[in-house]
Protein backbone atom coordinates (compact mmCIF):
# COMPACT_ATOMS: atom_id res chain seq x y z
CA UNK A 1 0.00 0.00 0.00
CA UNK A 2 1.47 3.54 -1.18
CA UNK A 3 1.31 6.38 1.60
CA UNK A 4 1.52 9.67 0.04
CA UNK A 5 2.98 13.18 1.58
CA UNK A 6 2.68 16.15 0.31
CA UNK A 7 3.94 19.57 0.04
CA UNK A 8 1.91 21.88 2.15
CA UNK A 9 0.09 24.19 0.10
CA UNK A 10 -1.10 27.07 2.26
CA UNK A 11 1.02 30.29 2.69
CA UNK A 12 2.37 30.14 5.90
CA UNK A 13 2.56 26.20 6.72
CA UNK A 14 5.86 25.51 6.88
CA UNK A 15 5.27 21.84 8.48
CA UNK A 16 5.43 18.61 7.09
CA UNK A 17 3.27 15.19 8.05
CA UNK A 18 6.11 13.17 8.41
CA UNK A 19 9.58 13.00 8.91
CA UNK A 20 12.56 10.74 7.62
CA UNK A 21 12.18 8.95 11.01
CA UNK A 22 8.32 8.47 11.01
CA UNK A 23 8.82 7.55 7.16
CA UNK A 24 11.28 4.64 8.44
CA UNK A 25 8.68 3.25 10.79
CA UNK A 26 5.87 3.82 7.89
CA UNK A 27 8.01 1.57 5.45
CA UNK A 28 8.51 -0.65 8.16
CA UNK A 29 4.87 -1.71 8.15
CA UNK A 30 5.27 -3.09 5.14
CA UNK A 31 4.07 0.45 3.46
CA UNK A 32 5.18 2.32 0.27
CA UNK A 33 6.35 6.23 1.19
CA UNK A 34 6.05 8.76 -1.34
CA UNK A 35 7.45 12.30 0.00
CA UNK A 36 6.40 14.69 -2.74
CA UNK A 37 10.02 16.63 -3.58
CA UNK A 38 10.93 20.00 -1.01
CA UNK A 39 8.19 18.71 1.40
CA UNK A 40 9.82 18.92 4.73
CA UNK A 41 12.63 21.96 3.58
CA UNK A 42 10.98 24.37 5.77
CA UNK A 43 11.18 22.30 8.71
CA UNK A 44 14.94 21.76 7.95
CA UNK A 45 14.11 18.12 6.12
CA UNK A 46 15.79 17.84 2.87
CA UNK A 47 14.54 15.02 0.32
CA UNK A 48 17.58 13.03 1.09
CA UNK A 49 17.12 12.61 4.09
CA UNK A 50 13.56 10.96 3.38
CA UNK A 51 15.52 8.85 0.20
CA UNK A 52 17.94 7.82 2.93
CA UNK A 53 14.94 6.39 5.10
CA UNK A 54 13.92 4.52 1.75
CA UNK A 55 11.12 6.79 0.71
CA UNK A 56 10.03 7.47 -2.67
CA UNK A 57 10.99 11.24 -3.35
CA UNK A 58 8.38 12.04 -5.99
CA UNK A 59 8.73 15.16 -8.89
CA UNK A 60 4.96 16.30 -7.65
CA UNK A 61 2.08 16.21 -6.01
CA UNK A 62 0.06 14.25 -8.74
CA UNK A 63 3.62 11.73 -9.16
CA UNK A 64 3.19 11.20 -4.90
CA UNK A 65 -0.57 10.61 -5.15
CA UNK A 66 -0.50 8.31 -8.31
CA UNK A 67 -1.40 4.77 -6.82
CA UNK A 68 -2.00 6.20 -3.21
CA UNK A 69 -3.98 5.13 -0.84
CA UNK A 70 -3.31 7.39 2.25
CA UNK A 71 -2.20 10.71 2.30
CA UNK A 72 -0.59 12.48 5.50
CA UNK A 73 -1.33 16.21 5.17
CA UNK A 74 -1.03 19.11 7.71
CA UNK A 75 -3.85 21.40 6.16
CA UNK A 76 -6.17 20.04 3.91
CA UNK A 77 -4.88 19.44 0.17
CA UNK A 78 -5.40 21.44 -2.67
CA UNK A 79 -4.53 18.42 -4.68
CA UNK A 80 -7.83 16.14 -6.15
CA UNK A 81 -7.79 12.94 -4.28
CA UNK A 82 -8.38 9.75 -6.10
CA UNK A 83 -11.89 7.86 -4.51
CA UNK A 84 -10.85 5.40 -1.74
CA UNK A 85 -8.21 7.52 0.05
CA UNK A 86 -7.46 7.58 3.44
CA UNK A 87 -6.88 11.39 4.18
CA UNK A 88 -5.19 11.75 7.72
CA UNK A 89 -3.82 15.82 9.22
CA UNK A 90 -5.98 18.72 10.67
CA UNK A 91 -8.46 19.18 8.05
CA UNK A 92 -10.16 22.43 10.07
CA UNK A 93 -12.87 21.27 8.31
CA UNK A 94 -16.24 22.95 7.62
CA UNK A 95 -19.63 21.45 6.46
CA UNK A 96 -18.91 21.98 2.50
CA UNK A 97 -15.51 20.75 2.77
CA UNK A 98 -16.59 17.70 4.81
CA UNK A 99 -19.45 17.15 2.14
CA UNK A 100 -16.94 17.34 -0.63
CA UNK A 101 -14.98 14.83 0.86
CA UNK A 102 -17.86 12.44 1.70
CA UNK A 103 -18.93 13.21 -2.31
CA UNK A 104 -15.32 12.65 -3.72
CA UNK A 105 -15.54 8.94 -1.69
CA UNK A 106 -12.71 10.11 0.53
CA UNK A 107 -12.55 8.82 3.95
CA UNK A 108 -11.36 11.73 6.20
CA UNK A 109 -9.88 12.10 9.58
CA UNK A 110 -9.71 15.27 11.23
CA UNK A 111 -7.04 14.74 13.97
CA UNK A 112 -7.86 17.72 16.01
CA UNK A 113 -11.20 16.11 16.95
CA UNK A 114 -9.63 13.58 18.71
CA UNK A 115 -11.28 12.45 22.07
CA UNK A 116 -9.39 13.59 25.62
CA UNK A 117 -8.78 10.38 26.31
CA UNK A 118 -6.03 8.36 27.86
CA UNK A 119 -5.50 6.06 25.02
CA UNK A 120 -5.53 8.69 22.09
CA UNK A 121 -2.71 11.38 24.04
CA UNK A 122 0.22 10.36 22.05
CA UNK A 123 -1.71 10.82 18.84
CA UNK A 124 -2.93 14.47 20.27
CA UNK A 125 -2.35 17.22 17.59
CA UNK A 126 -3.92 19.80 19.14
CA UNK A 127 -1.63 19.05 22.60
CA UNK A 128 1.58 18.41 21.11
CA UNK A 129 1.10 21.70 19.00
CA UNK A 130 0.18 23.79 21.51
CA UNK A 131 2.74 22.98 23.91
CA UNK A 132 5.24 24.28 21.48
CA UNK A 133 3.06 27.61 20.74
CA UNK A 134 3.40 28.14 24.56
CA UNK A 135 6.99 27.94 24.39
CA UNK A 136 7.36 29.58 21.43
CA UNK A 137 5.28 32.58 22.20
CA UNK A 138 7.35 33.80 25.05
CA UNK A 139 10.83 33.24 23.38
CA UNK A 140 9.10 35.86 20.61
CA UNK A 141 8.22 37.80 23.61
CA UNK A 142 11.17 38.31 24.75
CA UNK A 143 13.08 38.74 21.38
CA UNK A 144 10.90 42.22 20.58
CA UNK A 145 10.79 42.70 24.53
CA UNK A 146 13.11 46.06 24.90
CA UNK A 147 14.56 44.93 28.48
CA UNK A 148 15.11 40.71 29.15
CA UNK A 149 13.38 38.51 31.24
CA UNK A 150 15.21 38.52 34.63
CA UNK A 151 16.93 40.43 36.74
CA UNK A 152 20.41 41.66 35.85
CA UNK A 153 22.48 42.89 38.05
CA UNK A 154 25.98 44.99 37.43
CA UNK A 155 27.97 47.56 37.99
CA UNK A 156 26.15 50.08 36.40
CA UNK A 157 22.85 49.48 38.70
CA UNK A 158 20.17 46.41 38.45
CA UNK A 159 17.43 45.82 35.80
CA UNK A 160 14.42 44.33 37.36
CA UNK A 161 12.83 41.10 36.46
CA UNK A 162 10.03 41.34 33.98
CA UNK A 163 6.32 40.66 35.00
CA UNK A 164 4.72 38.35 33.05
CA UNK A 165 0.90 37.38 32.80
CA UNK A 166 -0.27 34.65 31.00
CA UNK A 167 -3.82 34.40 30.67
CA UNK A 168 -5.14 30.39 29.82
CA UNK A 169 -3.73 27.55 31.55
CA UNK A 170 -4.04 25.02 28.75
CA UNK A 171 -1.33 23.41 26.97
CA UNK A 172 0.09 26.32 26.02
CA UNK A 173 -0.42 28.65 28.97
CA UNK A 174 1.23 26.17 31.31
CA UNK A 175 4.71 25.81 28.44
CA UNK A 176 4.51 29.69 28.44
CA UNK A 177 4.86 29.76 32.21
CA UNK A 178 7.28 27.15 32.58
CA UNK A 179 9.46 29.11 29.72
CA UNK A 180 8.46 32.42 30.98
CA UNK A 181 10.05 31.01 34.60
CA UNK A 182 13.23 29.39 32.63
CA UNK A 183 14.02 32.74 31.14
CA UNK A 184 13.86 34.62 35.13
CA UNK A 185 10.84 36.72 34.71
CA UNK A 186 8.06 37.02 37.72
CA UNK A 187 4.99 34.87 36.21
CA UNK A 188 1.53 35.18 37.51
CA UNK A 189 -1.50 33.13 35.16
CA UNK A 190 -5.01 33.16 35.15
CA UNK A 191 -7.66 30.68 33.78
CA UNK A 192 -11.73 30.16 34.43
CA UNK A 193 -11.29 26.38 34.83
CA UNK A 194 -11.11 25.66 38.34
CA UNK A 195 -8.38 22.79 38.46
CA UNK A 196 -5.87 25.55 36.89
CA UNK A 197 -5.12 27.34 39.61
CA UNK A 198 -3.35 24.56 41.39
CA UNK A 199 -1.67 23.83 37.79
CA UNK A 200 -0.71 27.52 37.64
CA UNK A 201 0.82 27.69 41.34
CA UNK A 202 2.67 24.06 41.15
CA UNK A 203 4.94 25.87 38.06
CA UNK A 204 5.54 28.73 40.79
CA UNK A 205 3.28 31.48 39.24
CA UNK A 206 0.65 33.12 41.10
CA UNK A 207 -2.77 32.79 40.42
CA UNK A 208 -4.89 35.89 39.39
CA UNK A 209 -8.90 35.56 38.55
CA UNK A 210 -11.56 36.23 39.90
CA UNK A 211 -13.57 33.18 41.44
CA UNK A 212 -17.36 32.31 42.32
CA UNK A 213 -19.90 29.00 42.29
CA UNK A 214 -20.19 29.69 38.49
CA UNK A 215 -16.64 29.08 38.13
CA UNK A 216 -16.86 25.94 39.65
CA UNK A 217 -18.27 24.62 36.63
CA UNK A 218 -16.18 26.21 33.95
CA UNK A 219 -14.70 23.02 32.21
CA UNK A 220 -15.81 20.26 30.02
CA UNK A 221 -15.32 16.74 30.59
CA UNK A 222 -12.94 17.11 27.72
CA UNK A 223 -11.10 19.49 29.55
CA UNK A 224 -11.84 22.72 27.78
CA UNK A 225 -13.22 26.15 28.77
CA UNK A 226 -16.99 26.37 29.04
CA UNK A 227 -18.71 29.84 27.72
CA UNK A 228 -19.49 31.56 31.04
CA UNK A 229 -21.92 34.16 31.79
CA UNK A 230 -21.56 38.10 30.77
CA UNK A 231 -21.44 38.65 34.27
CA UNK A 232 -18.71 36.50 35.31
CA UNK A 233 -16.53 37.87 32.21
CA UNK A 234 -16.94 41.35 33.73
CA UNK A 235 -16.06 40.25 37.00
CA UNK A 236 -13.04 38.72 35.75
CA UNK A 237 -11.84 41.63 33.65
CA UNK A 238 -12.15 43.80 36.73
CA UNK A 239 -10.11 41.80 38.18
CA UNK A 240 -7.43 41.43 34.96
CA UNK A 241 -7.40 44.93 34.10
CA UNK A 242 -6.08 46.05 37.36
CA UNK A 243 -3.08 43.31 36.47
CA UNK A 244 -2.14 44.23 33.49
CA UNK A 245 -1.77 47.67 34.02
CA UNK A 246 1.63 46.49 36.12
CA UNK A 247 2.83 44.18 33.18
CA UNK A 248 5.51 44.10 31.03
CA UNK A 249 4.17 40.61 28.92
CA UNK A 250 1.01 39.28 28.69
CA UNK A 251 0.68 35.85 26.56
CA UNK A 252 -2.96 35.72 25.61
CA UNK A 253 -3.63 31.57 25.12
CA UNK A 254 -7.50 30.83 25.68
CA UNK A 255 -9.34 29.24 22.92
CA UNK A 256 -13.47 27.93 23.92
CA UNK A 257 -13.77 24.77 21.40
CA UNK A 258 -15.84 25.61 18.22
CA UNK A 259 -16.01 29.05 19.01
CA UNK A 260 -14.17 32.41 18.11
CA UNK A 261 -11.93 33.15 20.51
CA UNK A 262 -12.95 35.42 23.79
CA UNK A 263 -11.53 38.94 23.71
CA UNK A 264 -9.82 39.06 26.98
CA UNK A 265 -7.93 42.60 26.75
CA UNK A 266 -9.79 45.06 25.97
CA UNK A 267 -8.54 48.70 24.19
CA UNK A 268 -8.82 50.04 27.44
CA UNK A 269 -6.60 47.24 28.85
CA UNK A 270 -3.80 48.22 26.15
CA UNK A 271 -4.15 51.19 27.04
CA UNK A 272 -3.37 51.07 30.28
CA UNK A 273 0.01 49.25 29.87
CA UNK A 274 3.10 50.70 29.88
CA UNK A 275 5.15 51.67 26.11
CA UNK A 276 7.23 49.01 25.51
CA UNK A 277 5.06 46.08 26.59
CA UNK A 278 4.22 43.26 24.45
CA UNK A 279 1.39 41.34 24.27
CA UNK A 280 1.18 38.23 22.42
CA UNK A 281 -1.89 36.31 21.24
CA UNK A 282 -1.44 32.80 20.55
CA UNK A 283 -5.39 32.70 19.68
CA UNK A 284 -5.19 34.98 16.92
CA UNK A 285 -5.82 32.08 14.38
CA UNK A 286 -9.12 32.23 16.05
CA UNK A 287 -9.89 35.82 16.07
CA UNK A 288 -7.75 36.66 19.10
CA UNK A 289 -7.79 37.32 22.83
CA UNK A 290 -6.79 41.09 22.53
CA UNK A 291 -8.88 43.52 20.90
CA UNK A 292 -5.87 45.10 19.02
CA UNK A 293 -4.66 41.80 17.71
CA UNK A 294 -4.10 41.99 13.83
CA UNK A 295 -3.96 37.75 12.89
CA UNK A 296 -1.20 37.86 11.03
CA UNK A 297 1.05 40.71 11.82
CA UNK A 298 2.61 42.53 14.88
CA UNK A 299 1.79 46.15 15.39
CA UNK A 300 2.70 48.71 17.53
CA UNK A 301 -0.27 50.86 19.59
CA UNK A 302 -0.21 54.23 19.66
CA UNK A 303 0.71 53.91 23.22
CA UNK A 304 3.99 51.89 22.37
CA UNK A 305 2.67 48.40 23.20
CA UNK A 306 3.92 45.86 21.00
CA UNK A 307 1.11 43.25 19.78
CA UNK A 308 2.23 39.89 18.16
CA UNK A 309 -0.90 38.52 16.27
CA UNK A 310 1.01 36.27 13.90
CA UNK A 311 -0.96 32.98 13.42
CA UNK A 312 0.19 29.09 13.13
CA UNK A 313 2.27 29.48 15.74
CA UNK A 314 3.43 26.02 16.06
CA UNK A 315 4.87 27.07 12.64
CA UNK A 316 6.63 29.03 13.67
CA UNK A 317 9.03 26.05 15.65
CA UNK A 318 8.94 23.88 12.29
CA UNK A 319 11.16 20.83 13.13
CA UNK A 320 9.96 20.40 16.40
CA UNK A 321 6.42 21.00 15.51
CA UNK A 322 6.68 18.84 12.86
CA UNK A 323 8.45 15.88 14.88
CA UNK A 324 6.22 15.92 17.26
CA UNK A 325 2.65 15.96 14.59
CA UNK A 326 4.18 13.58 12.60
CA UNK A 327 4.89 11.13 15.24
CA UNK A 328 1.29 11.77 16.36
CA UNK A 329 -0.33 10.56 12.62
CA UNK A 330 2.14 7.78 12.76
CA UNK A 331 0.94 6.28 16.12
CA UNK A 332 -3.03 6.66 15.02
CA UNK A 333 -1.81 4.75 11.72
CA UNK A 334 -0.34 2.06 13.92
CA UNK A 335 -2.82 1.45 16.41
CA UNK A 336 -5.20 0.68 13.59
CA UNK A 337 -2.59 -1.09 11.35
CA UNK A 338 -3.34 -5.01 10.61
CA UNK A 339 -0.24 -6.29 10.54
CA UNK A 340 -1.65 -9.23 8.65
CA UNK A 341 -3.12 -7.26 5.67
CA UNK A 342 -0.59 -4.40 6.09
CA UNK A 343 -3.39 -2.22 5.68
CA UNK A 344 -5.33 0.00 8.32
CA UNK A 345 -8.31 -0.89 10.10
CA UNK A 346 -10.43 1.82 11.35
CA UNK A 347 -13.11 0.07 13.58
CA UNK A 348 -15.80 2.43 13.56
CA UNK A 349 -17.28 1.63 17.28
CA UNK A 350 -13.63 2.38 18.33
CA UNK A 351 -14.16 5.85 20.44
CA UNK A 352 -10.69 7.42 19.09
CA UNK A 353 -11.85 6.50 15.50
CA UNK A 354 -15.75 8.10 15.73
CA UNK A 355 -13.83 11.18 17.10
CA UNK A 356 -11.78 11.70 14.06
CA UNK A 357 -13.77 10.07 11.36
CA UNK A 358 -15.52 12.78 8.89
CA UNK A 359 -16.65 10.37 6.14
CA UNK A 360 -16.66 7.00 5.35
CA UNK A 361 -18.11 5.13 2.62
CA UNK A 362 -19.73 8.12 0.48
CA UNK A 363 -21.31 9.53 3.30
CA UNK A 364 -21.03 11.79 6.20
CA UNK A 365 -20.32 10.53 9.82
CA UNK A 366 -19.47 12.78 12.50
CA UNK A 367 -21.72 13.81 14.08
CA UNK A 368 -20.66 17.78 14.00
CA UNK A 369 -21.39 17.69 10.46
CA UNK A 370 -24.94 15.42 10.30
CA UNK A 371 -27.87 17.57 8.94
CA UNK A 372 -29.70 19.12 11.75
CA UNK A 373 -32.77 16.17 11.20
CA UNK A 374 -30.20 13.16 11.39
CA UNK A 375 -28.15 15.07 14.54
């Protein structure tokens, strides 16, 4: 069976679905690799590196594809898929695209929409992505930041530590205080969900938020943010904007599943911070956490605050990123891998694989996507 992987196609996406050590183990399930040619040379890959893992370095996308029954992608292809494939990466998908693939006979599985459960976190995109958006947020912090992170002391007098507020205590959040605690600066973190504040203070930040029985209840069984009332929100920016007035970073990180973002500093909040300050927004692919996010670019506020809205962060740590996602597409191949056909077998009772699955057989299966009658 030929495995296909492509060149990413959309501007920006510098990862790659595998690498020449997942497309070892690949070939050593008895699979055929085709890397389409320059695939992984923005995460520092180079196609001999995949021909020296015994991968098939193919001219093109149509050359990887031809006789392919899987494809590995990152974003969704632009490439037409032959009926019968086995599409695998974070197809973002919405309801045309998902009815496209159902109509094309393509059997699609969106690895974001895996379940939070213990048998499917090592093939967790979303985690493994995040954690390095966390980390990498806060090293771009403190690359535009105009003073460092701790405290230096000399001759010439002593430059204080900087304060540094991250605001989500997610994946990300918690790498961005762990990094933002490596690098010597004085981290405090916030977060609705109530078992965050214990998360917060074991990495040695202090916890700031404001709390009440409606709090109590702010997280899914999957782990994720619940939307909380308009009243609690304005509680809890009372609270915040006092903070962030007194900040010199503030890493914005909190994304509610299936929705757009929650704006969680206000103009007036920018405002109030001092010139110099930077504020990044690790939800900006979502609309952002700061109302003077731009997705896509960093700008400067008229009161010298510094606003990094660039989008696909993970991107923005390419090899690692792309280590750590490809290793996470090679272990859902595996655990459904018969070892007998050397083909996958995607039970479709199996929780992980009704998480993921968008389509199967010429139809439309998950349930996010059902017509409102057949939900």
């Amino acid at each position: 069976m030929r495995l296909a992987v492509l060149k990413e196609t959309k501007a920006g996406e510098s990862r790659v679905a595998a690498t020449p050590e997942t497309a070892k183990k690949l070939i050593a399930l008895g699979l055929t690799v085709a890397v389409e040619a320059g695939a992984g040379l923005a995460s520092g890959f180079p196609d001999a590196e995949y021909a020296a893992a015994g991968a098939e370095v193919a001219p093109d996308a149509a050359a990887a594809l031809a006789g392919a029954k899987i494809v590995f992608c990152v974003r969704a292809p632009d490439a037409p898929l032959p009926s019968g494939t086995l599409l695998i990466g974070t197809l973002a998908a919405d309801a045309d695209a998902v009815a496209g693939y159902a109509q094309g006979g393509i059997e699609a599985c969106s690895m974001e929409l895996a379940p939070r459960i213990t048998r499917a976190q090592s093939m967790d995109v979303l985690s493994s992505q995040a954690n390095l958006a966390g980390y990498r947020a806060v090293i771009e912090a403190a690359g535009v930041f105009d003073r460092g992170f701790p405290m230096l002391m000399t001759a010439a007098g002593t430059i204080p530590a900087a304060n540094a507020f991250i605001m989500g205590a997610g994946v990300a959040g918690l790498q961005a205080i762990a990094t933002a605690r490596r690098l010597g600066g004085r981290v405090s973190a916030t977060d609705v969900r109530p078992a965050a504040k214990e998360e917060i203070k074991s990495l040695g930040a202090s916890f700031v938020g404001y709390e009440d029985e409606e709090s109590k209840s702010a997280q899914t069984a999957g782990g994720y943010a619940k939307q909380l009332s308009a009243d609690f929100y304005a509680r809890q920016a009372e609270v915040v904007a006092a903070h962030i007035a007194k900040q010199d970073v503030v890493v914005c990180t909190a994304l509610v599943q299936g929705r757009r973002a929650p704006i969680l500093v206000t103009e007036a909040m920018v405002a109030s911070m001092k010139p110099g300050s930077v504020i990044v927004d690790i939800a900006s692919d979502a609309g952002g956490n700061c109302a003077a996010t731009v997705p896509g670019q960093m700008i400067t506020t008229p009161n010298g605050v510094k606003v990094l809205g660039f989008t696909n962060w993970p991107g923005r740590i390419p090899a690692a990123a792309s280590a750590l996602y490809a290793r996470n597409l090679l272990t859902f191949l595996t655990t459904f891998w018969d070892k007998e056909a050397k083909a996958p077998k995607l039970p479709p009772e199996d929780d992980i694989v009704v998480g993921v699955t968008l389509t199967r057989g010429g139809a439309v299966v998950h349930k996010n996507f059902l017509p409102a009658t057949a939900a």
